[in-house]
PDB file of N, CA and C in Angstrom:
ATOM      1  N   UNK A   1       4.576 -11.520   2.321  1.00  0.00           N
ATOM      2  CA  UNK A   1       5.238 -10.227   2.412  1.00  0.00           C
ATOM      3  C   UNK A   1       4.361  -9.174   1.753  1.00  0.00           C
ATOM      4  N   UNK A   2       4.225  -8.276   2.394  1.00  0.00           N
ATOM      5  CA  UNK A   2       3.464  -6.866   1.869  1.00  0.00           C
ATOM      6  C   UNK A   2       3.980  -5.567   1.426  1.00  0.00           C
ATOM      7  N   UNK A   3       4.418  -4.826   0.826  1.00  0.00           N
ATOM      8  CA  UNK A   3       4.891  -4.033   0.839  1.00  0.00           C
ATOM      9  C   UNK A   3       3.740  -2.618   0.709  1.00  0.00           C
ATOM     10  N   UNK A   4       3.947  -1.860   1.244  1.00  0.00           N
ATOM     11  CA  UNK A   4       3.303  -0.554   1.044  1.00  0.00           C
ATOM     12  C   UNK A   4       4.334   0.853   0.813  1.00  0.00           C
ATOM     13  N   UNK A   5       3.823   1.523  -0.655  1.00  0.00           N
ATOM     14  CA  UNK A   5       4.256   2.457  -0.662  1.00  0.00           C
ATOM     15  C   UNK A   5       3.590   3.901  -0.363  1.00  0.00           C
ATOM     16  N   UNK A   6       4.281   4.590  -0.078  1.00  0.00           N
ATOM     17  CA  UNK A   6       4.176   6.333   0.144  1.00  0.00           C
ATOM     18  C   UNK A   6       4.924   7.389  -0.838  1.00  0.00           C
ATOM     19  N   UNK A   7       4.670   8.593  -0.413  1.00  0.00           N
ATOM     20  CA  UNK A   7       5.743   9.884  -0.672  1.00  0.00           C
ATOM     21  C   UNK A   7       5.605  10.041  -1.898  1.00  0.00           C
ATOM     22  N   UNK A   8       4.656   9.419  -3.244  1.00  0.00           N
ATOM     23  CA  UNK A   8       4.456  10.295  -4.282  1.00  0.00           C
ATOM     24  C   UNK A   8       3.761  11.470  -3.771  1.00  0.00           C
ATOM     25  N   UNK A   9       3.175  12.742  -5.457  1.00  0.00           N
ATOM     26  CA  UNK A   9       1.992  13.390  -4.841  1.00  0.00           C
ATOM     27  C   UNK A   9       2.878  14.131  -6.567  1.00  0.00           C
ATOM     28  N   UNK A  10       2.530  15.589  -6.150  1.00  0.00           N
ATOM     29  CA  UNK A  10       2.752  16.571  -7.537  1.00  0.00           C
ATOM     30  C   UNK A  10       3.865  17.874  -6.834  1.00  0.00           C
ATOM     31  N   UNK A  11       4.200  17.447  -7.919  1.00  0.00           N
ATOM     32  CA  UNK A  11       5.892  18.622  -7.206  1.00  0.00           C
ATOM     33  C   UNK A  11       5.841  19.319  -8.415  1.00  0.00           C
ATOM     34  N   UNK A  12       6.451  20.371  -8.396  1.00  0.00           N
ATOM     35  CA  UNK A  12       7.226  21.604  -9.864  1.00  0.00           C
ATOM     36  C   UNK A  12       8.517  20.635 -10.231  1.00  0.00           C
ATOM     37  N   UNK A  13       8.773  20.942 -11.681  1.00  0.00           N
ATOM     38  CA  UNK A  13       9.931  20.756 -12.514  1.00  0.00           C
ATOM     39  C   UNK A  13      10.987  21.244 -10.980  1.00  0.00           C
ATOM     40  N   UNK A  14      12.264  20.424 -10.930  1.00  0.00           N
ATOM     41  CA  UNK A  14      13.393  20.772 -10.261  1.00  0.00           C
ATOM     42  C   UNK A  14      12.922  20.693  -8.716  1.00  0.00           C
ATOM     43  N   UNK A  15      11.679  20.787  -8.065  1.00  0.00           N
ATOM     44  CA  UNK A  15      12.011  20.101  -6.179  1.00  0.00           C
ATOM     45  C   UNK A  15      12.097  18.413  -6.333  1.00  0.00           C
ATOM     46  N   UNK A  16      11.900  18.260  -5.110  1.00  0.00           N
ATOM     47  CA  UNK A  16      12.034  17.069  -4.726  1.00  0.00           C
ATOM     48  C   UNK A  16      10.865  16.069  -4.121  1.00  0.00           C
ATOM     49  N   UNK A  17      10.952  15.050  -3.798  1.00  0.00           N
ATOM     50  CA  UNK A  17      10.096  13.899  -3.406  1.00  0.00           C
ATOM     51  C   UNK A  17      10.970  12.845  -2.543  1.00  0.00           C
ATOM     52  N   UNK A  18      10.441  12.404  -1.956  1.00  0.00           N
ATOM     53  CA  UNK A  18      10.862  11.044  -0.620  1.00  0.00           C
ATOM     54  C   UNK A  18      10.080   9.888  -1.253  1.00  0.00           C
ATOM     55  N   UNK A  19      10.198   8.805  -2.216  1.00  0.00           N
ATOM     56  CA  UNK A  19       8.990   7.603  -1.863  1.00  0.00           C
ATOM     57  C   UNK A  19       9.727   6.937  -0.371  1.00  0.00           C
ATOM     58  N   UNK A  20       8.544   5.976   0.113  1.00  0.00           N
ATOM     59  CA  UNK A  20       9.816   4.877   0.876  1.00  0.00           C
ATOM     60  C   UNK A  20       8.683   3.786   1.074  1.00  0.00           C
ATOM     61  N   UNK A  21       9.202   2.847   1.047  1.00  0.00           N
ATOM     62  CA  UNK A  21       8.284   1.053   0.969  1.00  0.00           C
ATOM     63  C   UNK A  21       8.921   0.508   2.306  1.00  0.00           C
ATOM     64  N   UNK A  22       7.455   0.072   2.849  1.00  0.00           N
ATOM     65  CA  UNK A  22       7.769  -0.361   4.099  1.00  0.00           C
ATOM     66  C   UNK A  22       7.347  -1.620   3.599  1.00  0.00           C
ATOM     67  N   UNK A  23       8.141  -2.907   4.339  1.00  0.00           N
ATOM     68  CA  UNK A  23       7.815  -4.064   4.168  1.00  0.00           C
ATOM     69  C   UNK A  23       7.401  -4.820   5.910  1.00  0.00           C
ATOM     70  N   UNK A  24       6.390  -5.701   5.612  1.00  0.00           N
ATOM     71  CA  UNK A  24       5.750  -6.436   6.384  1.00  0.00           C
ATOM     72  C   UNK A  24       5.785  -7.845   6.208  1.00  0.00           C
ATOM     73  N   UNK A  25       5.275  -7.955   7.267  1.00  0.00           N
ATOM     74  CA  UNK A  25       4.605 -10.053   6.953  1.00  0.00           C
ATOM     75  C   UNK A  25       6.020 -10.606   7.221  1.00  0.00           C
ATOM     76  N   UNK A  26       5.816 -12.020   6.354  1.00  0.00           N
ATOM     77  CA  UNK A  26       7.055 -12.468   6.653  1.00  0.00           C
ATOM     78  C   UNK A  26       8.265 -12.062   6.088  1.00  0.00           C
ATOM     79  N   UNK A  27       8.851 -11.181   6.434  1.00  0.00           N
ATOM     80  CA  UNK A  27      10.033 -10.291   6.057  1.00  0.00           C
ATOM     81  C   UNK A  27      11.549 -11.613   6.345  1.00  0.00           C
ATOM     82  N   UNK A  28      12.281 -11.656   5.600  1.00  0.00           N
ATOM     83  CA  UNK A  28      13.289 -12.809   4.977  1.00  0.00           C
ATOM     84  C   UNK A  28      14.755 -11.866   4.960  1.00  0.00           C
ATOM     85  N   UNK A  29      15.541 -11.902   5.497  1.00  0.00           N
ATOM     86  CA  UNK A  29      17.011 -11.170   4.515  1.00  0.00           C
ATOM     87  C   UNK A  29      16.774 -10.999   2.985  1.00  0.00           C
ATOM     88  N   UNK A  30      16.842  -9.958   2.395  1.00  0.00           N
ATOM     89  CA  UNK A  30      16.524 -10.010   0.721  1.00  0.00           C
ATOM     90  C   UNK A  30      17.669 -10.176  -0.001  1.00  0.00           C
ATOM     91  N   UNK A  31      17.551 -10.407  -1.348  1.00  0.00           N
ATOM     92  CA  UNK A  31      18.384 -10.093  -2.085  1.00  0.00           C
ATOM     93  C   UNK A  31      18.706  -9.002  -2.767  1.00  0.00           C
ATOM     94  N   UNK A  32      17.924  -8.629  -3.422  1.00  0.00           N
ATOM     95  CA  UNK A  32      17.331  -7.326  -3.974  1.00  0.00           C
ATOM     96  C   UNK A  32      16.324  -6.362  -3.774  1.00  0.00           C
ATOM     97  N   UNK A  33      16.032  -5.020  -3.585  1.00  0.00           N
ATOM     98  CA  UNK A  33      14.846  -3.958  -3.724  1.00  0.00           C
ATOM     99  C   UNK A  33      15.341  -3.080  -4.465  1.00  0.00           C
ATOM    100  N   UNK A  34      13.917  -2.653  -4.822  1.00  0.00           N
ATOM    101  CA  UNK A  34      14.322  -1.412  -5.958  1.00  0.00           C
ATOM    102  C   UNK A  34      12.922  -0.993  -6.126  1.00  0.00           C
ATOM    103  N   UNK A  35      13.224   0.040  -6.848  1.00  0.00           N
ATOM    104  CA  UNK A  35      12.235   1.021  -7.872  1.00  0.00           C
ATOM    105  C   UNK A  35      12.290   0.712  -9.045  1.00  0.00           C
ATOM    106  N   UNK A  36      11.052   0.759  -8.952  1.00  0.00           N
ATOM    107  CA  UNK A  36      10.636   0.613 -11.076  1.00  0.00           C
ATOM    108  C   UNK A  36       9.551   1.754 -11.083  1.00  0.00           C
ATOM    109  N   UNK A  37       9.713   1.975 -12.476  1.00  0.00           N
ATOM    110  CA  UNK A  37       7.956   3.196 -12.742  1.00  0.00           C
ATOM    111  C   UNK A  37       7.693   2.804 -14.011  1.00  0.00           C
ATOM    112  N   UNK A  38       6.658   3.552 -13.961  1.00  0.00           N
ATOM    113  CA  UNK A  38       5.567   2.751 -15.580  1.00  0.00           C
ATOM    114  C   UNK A  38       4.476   4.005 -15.845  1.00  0.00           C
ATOM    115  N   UNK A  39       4.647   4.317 -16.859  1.00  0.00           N
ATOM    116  CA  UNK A  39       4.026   5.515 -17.928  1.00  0.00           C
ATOM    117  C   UNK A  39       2.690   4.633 -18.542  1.00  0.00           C
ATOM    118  N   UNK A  40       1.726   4.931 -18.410  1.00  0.00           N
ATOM    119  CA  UNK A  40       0.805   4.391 -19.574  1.00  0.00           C
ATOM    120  C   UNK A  40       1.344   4.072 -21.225  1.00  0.00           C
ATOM    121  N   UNK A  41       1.142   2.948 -21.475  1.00  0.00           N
ATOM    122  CA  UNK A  41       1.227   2.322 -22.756  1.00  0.00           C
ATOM    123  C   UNK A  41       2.947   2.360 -22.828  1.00  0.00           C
ATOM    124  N   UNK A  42       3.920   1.939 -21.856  1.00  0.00           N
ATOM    125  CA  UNK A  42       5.126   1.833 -21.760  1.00  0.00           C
ATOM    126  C   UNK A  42       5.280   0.578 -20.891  1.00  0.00           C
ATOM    127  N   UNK A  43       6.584  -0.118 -21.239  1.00  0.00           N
ATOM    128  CA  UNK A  43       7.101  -1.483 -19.839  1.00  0.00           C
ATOM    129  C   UNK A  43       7.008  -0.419 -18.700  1.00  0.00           C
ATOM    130  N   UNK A  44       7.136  -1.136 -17.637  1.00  0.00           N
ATOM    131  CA  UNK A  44       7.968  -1.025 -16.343  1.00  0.00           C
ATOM    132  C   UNK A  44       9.720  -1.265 -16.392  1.00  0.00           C
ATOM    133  N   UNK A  45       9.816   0.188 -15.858  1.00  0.00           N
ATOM    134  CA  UNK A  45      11.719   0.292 -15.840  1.00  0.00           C
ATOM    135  C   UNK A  45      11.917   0.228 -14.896  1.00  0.00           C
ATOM    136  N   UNK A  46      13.437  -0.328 -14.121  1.00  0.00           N
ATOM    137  CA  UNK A  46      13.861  -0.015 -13.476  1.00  0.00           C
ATOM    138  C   UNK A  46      14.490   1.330 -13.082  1.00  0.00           C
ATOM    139  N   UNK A  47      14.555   2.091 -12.293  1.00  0.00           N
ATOM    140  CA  UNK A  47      14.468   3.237 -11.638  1.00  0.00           C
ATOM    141  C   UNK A  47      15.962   3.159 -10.961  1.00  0.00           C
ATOM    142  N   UNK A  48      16.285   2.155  -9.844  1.00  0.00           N
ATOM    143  CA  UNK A  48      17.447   2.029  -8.864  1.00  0.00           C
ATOM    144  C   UNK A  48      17.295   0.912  -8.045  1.00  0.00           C
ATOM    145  N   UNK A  49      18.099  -0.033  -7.567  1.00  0.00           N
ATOM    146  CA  UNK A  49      18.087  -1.442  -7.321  1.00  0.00           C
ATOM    147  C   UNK A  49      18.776  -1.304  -6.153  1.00  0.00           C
ATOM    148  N   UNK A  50      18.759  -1.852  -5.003  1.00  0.00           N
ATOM    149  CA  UNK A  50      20.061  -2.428  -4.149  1.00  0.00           C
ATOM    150  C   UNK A  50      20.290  -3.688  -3.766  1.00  0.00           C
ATOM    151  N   UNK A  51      21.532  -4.130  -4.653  1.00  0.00           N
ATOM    152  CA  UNK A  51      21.843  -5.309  -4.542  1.00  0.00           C
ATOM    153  C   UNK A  51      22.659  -6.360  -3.221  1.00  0.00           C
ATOM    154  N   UNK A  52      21.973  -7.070  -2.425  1.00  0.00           N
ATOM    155  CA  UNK A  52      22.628  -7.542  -1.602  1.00  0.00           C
ATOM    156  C   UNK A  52      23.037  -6.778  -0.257  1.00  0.00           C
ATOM    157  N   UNK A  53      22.163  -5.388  -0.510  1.00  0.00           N
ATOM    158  CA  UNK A  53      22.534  -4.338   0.769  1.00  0.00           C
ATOM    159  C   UNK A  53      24.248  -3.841   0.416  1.00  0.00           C
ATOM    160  N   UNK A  54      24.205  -3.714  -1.056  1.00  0.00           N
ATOM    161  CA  UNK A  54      25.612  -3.114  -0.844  1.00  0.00           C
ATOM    162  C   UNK A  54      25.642  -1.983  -2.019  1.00  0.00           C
ATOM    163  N   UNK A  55      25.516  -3.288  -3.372  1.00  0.00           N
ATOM    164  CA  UNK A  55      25.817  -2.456  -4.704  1.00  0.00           C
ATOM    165  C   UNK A  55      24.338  -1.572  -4.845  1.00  0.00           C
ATOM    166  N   UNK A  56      24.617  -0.459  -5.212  1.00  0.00           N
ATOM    167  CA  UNK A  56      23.502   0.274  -5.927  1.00  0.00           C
ATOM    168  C   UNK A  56      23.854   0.634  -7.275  1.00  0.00           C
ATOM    169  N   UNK A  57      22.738   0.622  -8.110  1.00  0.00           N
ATOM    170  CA  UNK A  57      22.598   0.635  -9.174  1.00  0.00           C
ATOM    171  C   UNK A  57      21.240   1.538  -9.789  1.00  0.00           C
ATOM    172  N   UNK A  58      21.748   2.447 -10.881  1.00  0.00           N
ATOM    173  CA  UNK A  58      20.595   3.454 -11.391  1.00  0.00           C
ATOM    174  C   UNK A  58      20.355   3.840 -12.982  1.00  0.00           C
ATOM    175  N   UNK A  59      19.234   3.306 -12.969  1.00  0.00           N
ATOM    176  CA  UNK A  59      19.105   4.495 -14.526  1.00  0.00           C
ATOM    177  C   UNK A  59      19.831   5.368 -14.935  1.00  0.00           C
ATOM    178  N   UNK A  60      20.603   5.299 -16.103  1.00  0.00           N
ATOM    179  CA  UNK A  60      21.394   6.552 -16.616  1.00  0.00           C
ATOM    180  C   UNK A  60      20.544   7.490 -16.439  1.00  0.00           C
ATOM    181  N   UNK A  61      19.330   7.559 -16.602  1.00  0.00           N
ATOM    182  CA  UNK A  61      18.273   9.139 -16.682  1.00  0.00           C
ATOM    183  C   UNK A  61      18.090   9.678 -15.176  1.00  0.00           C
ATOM    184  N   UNK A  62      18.389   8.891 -14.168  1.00  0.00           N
ATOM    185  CA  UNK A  62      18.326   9.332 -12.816  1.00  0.00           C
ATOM    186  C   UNK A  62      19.550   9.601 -11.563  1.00  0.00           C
ATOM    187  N   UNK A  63      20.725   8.939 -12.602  1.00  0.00           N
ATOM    188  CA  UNK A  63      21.704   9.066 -11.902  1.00  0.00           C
ATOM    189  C   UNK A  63      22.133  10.769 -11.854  1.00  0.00           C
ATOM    190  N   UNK A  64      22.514  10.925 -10.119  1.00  0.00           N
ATOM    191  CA  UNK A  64      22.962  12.028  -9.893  1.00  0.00           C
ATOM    192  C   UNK A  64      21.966  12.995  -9.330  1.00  0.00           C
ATOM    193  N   UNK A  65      20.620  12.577  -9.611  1.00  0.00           N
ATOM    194  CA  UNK A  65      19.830  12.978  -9.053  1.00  0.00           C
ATOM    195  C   UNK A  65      18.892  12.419  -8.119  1.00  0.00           C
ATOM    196  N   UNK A  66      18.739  10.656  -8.309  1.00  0.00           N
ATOM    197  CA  UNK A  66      18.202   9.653  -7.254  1.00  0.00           C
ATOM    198  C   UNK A  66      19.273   9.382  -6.358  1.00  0.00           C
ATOM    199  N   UNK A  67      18.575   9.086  -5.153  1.00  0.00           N
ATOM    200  CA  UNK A  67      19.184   8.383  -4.216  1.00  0.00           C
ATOM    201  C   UNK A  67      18.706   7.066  -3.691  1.00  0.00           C
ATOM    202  N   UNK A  68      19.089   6.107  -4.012  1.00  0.00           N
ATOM    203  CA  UNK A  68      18.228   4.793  -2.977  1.00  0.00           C
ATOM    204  C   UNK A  68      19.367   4.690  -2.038  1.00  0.00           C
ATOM    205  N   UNK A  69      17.875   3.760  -0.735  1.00  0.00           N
ATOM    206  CA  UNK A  69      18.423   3.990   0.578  1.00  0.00           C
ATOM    207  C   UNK A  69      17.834   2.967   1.062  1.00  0.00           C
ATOM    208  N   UNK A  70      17.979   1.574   2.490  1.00  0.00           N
ATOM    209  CA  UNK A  70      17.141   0.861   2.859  1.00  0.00           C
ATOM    210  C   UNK A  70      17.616   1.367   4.544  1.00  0.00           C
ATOM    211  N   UNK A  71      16.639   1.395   5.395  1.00  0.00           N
ATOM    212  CA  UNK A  71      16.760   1.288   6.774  1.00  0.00           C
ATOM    213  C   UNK A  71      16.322  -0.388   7.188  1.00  0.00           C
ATOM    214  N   UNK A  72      17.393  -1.377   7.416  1.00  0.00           N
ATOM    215  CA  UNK A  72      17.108  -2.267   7.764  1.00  0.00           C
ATOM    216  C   UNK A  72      15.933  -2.465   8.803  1.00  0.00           C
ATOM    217  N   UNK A  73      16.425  -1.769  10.018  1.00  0.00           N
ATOM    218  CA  UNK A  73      15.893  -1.665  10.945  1.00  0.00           C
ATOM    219  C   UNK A  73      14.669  -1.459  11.002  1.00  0.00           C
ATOM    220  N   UNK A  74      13.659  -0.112  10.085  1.00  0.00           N
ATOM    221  CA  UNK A  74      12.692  -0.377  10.191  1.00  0.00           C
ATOM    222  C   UNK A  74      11.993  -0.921   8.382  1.00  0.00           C
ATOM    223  N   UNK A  75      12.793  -1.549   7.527  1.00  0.00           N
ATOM    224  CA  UNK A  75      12.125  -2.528   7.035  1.00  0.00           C
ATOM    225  C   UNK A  75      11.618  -1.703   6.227  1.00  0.00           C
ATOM    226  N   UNK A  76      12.270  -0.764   5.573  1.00  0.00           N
ATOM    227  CA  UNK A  76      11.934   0.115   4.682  1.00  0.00           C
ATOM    228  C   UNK A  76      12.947   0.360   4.121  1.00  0.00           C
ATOM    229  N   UNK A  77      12.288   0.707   2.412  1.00  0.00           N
ATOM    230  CA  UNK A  77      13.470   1.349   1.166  1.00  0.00           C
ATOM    231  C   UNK A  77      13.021   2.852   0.827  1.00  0.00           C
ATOM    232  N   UNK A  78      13.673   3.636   0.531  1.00  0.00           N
ATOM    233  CA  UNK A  78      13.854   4.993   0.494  1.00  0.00           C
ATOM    234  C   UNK A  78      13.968   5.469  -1.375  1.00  0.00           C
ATOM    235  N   UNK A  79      13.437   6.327  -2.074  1.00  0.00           N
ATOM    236  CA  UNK A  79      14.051   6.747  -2.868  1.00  0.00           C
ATOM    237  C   UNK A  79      13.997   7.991  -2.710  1.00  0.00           C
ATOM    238  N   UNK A  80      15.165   9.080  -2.923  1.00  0.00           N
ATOM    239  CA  UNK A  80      14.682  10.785  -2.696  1.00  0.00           C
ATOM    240  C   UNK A  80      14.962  11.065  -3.858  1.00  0.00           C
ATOM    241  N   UNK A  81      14.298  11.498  -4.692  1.00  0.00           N
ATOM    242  CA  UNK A  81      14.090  12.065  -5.756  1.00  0.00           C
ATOM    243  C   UNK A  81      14.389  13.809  -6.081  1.00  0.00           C
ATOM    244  N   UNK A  82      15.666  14.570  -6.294  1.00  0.00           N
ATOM    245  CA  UNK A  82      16.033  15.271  -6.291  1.00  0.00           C
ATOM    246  C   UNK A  82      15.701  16.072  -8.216  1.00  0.00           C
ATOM    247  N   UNK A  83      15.728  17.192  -8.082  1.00  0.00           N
ATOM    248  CA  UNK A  83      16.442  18.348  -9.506  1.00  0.00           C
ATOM    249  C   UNK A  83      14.924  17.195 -10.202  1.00  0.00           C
ATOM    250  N   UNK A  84      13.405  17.161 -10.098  1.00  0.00           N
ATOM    251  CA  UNK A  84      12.580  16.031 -10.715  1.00  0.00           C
ATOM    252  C   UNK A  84      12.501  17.223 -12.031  1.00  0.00           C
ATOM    253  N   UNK A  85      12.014  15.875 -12.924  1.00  0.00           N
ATOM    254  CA  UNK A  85      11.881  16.656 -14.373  1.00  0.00           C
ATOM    255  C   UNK A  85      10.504  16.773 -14.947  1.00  0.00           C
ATOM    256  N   UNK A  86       9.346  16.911 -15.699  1.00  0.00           N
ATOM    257  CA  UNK A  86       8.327  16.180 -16.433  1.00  0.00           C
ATOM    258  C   UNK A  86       8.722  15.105 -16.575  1.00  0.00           C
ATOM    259  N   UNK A  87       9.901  14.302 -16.982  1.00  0.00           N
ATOM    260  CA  UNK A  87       9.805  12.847 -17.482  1.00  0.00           C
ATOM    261  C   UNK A  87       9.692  11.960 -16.605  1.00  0.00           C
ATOM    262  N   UNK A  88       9.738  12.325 -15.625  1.00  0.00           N
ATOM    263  CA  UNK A  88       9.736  12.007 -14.339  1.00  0.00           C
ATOM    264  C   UNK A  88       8.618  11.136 -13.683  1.00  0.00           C
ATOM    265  N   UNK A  89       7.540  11.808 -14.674  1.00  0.00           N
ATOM    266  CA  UNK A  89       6.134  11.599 -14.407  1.00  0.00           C
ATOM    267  C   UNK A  89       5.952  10.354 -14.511  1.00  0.00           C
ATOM    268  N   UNK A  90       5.120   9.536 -13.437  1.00  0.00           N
ATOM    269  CA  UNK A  90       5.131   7.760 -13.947  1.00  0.00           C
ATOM    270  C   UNK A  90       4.872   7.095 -12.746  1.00  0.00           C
ATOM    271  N   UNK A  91       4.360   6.219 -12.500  1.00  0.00           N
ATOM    272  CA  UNK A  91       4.113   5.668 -11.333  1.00  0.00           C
ATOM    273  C   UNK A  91       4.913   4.746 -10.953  1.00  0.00           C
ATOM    274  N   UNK A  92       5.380   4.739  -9.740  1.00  0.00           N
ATOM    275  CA  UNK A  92       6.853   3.849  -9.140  1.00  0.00           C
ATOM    276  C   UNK A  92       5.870   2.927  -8.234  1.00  0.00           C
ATOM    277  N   UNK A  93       6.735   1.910  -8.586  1.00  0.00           N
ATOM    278  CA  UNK A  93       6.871   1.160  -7.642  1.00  0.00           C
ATOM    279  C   UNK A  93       7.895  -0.355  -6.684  1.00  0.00           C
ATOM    280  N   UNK A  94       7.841  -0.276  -5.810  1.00  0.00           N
ATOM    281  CA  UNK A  94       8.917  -0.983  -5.515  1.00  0.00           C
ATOM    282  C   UNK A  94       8.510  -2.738  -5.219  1.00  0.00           C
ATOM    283  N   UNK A  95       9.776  -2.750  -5.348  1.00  0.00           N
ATOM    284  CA  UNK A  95      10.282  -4.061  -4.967  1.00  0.00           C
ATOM    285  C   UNK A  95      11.287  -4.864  -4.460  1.00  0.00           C
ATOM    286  N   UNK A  96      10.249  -6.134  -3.901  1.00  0.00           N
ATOM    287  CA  UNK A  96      11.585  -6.696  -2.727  1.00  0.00           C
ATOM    288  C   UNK A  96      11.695  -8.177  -3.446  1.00  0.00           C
ATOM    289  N   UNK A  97      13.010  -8.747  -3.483  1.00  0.00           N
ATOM    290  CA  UNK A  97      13.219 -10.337  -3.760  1.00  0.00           C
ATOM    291  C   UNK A  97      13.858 -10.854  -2.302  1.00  0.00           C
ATOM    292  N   UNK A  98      13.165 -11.979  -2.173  1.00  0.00           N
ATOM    293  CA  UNK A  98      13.667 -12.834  -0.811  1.00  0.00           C
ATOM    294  C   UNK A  98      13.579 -14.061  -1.212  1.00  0.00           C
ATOM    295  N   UNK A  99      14.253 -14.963  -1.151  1.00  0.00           N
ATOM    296  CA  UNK A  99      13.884 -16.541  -0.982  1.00  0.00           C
ATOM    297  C   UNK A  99      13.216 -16.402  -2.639  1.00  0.00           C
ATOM    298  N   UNK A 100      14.315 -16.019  -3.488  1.00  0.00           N
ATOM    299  CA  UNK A 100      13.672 -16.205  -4.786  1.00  0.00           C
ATOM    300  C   UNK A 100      12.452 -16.002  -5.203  1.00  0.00           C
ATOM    301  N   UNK A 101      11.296 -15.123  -4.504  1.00  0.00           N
ATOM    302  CA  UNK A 101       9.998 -14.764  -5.117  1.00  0.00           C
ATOM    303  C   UNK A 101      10.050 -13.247  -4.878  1.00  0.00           C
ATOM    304  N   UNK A 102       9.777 -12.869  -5.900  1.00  0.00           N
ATOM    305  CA  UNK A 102       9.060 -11.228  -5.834  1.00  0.00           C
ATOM    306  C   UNK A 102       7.855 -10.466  -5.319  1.00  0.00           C
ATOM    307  N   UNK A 103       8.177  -9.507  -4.926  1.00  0.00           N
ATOM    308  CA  UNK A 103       7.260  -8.754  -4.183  1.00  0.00           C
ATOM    309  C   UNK A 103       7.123  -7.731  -4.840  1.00  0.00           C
ATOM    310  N   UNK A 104       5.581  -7.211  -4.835  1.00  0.00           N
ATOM    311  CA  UNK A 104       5.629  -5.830  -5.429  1.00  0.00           C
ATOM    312  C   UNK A 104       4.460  -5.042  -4.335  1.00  0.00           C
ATOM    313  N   UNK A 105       4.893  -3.612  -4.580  1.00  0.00           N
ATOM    314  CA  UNK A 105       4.236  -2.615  -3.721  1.00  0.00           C
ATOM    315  C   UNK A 105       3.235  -2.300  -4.732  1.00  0.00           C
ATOM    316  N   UNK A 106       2.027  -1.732  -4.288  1.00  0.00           N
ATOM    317  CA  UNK A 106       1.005  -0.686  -4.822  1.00  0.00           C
ATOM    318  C   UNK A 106       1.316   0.126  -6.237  1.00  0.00           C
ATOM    319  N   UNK A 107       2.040   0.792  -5.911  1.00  0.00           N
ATOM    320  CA  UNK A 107       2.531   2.044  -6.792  1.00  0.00           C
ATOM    321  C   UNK A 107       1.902   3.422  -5.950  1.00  0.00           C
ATOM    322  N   UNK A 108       2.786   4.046  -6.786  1.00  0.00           N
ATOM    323  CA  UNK A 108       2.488   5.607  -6.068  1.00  0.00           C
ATOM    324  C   UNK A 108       3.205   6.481  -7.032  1.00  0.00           C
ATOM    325  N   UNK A 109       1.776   7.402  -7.358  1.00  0.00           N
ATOM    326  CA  UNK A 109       2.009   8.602  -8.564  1.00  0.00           C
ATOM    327  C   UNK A 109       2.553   9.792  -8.373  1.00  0.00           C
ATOM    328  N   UNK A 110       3.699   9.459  -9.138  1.00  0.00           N
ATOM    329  CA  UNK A 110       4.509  11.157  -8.658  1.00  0.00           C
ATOM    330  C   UNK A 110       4.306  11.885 -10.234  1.00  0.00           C
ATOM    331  N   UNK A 111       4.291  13.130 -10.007  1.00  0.00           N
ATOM    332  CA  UNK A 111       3.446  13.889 -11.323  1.00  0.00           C
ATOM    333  C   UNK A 111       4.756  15.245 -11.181  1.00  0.00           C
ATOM    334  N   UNK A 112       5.169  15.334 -12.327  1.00  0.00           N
ATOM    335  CA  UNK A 112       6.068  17.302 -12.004  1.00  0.00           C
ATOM    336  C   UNK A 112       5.215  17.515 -13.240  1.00  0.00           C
ATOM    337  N   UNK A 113       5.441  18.829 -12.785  1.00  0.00           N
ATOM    338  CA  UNK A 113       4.901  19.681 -13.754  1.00  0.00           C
ATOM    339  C   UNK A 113       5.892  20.785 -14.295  1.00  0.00           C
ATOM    340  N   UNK A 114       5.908  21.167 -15.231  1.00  0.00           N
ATOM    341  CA  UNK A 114       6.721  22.306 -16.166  1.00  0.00           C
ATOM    342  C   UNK A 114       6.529  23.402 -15.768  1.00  0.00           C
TER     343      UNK A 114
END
């Protein structure tokens, strides 16, 4: 399984951003995808999860302003990133669980500025 991500880049404090992870290869029914991001000299957080194609789940720091989204169909996860902040700043990346192994995408740097 491959995943590739898109839709970072550099936005102002308060617009918006689209990532979305397209998945390839041998693609499985999943269990889980999500977003995580990672700051230099920090873990990797979770960002927003969708569990089982139903429950979603988000960072207190992003709720209300993220949206996750999957288009089955074309095999892609969505995050739109609304009201972005400086803290914002961090490189995401996603992930898919299938058949109990993890997948991870590239990453892709989304930057706001003040």
């Amino acid at each position: 399984v491959q995943l590739q991500a898109s839709g970072g880049g550099l936005v102002q404090a308060g617009g918006s951003l689209r990532l979305s992870c397209t998945a390839s290869g041998s693609i499985e029914g999943f269990n889980v995808m999500g977003w995580y991001r990672q700051v230099p000299g920090k873990q990797r957080e979770l960002v927003a999860n969708i569990v089982n194609n139903v429950y979603r789940n988000y960072a207190d720091s992003v709720k209300g302003r993220f949206t996750i989204a999957v288009d089955n169909t074309k095999s892609t996860l969505y995050l739109q990133m609304n009201s972005l902040k400086p803290e914002d700043t961090a490189v995401y990346y996603c992930k898919r669980r299938q058949m109990g192994q993890d997948y991870w995408g590239q990453g892709t740097q989304v930057t706001v500025s003040s």
